[in-house]
Protein backbone atom coordinates (compact mmCIF):
# COMPACT_ATOMS: atom_id res chain seq x y z
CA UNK A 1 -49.13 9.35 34.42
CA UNK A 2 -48.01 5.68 33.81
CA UNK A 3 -48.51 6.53 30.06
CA UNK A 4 -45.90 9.77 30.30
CA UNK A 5 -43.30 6.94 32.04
CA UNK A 6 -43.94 4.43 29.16
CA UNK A 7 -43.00 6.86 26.88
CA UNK A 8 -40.01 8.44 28.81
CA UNK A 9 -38.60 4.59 29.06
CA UNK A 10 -39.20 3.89 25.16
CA UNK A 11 -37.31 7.20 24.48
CA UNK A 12 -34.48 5.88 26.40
CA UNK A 13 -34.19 2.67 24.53
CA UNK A 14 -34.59 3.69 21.47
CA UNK A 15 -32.18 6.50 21.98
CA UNK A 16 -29.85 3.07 23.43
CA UNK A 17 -30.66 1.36 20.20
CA UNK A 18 -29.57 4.48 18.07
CA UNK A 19 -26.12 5.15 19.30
CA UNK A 20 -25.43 1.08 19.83
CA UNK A 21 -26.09 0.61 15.57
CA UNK A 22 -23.63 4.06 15.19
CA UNK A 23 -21.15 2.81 17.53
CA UNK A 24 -21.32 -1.10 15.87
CA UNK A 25 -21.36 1.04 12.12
CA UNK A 26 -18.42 3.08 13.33
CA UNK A 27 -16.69 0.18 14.07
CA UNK A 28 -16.59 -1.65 10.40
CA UNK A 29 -14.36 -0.88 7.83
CA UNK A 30 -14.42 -2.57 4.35
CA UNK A 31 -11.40 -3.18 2.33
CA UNK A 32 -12.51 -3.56 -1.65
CA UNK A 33 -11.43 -7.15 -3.48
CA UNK A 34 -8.16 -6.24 -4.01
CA UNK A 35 -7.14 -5.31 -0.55
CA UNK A 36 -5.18 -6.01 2.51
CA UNK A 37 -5.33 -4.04 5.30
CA UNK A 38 -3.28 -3.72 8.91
CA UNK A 39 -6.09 -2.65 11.62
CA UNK A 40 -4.66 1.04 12.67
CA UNK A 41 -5.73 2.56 16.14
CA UNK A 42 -5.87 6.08 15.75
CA UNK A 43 -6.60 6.65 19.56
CA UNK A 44 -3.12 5.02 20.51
CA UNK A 45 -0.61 5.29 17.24
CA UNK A 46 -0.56 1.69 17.20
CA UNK A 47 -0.84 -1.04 14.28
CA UNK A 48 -1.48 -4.82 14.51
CA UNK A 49 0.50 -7.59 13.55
CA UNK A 50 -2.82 -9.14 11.33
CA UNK A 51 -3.67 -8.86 8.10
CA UNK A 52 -6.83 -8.57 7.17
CA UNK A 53 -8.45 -9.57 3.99
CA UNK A 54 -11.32 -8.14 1.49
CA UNK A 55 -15.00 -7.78 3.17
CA UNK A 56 -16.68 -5.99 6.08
CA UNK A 57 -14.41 -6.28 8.78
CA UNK A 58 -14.75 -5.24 12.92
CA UNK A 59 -12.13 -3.43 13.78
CA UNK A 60 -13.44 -1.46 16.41
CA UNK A 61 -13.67 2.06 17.27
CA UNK A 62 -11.29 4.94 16.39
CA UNK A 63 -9.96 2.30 14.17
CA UNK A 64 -9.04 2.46 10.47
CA UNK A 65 -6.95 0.19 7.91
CA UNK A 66 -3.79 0.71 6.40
CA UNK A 67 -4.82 -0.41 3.15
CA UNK A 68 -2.64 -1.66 0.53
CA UNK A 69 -2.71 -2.88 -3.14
CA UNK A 70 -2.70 -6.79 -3.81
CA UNK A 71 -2.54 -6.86 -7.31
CA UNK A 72 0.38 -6.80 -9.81
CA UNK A 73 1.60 -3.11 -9.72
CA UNK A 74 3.81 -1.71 -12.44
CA UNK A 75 7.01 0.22 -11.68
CA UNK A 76 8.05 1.95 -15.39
CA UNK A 77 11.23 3.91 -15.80
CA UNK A 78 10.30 6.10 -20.01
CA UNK A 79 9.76 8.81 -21.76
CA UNK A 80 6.35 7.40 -21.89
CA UNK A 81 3.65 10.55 -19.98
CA UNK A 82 1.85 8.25 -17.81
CA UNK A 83 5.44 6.50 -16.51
CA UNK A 84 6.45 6.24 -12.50
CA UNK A 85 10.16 7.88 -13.36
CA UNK A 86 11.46 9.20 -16.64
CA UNK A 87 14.29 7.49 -18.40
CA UNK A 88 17.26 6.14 -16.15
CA UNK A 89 20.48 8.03 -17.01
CA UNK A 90 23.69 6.11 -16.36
CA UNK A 91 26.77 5.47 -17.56
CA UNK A 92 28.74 1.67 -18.64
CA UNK A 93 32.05 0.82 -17.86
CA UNK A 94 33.59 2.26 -20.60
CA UNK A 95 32.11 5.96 -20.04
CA UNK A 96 29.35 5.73 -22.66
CA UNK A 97 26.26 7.90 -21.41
CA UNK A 98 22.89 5.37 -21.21
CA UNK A 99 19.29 6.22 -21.21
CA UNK A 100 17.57 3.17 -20.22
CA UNK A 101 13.86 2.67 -20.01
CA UNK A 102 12.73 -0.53 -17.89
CA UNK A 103 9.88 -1.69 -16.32
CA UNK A 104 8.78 -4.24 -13.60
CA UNK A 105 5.98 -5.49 -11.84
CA UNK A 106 5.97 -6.27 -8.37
CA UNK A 107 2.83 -7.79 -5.95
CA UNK A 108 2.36 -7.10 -2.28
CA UNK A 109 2.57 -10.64 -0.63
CA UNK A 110 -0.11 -10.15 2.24
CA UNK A 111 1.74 -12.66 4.75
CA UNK A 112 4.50 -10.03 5.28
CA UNK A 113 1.99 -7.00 5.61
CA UNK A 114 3.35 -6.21 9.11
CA UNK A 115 7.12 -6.53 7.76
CA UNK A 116 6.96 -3.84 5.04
CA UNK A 117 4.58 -1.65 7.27
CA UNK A 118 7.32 -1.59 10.04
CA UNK A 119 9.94 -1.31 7.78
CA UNK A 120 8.81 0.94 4.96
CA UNK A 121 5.83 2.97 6.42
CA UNK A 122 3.43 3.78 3.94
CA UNK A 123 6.26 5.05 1.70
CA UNK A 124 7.22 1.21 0.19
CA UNK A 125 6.25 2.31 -3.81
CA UNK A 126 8.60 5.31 -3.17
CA UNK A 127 11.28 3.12 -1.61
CA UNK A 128 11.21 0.50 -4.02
CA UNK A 129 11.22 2.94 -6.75
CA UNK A 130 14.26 4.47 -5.98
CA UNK A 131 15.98 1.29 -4.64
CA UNK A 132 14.87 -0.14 -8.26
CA UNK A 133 16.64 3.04 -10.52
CA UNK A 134 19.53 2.99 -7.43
CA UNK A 135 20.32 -0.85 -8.44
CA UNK A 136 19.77 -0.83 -12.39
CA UNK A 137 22.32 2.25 -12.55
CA UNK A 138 24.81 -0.02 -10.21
CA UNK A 139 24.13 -2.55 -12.41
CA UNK A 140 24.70 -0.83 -15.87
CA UNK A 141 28.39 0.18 -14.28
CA UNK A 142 29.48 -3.45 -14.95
CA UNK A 143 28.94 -4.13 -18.63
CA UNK A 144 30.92 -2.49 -21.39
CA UNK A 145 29.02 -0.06 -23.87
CA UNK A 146 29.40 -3.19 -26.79
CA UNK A 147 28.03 -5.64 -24.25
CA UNK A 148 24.72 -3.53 -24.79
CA UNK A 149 24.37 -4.10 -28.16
CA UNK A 150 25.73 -7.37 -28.56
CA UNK A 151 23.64 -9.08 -25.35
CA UNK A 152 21.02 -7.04 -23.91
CA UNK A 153 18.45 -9.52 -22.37
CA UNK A 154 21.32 -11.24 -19.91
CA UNK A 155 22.01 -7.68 -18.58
């Protein structure tokens, strides 16, 4: 009888053992070397105002990152197939129709995580892609068609 008890009570702890590991492995997230992450509840909708680094991280339960890309990303406007946007059609001062291509690279700075999550969502390439074409077309407005030719690299 005592034997039947012993092994009733080391069912019970190890079935206390088995769902504590789950619960601590359900817990961690890892975010890969070049990755910053906001700690996301998805019980409660709600984000913190911490940014997490690379690694194994605790985050806790029902939680998951918002991950996002530290290194240099490239934001192309060409003809070129593997491009973000084709070819940026706008106009000059004078009238004269403009294809441009352009390209820049822009990094996520992790410090102000929180501030482009609250403002931008998880929509920021989007945003800043279209803010990007929205600005260069502004921009080509203000030179003259010759102005093109003659000095290209202060436009």
């Amino acid at each position: 009888m005592a034997s039947r008890g012993l092994i009733i009570i080391c069912s019970i702890i190890s079935l206390t053992v088995l769902v504590t590991i789950i619960l601590i492995a359900c817990s961690l997230s890892v975010l890969s070397y070049n990755e910053v992450g906001l700690n996301y509840s998805t019980w409660f909708k709600t984000i913190e105002d911490k940014t997490y680094s690379h690694g194994i991280q605790f985050i806790g339960l029902g939680h998951g990152f918002q991950r996002y890309d530290i290194k240099v990303n490239t934001i192309e406007y060409s003809k070129n197939q593997d491009a973000t946007l084709p070819m940026i059609k706008c106009r000059t001062r004078d009238g004269l129709v403009l294809d441009l291509e352009a390209s820049f690279q822009y990094r996520v700075l992790p410090d102000k995580l929180f501030n482009i999550y609250t403002s931008y969502g998880t929509q920021e390439k989007q945003i800043l892609t279209r803010v990007a074409l929205d600005v260069i077309s502004d921009t080509a407005t203000l030179f003259n068609s010759s102005k093109f030719f003659d000095d290209r690299s202060a436009i």
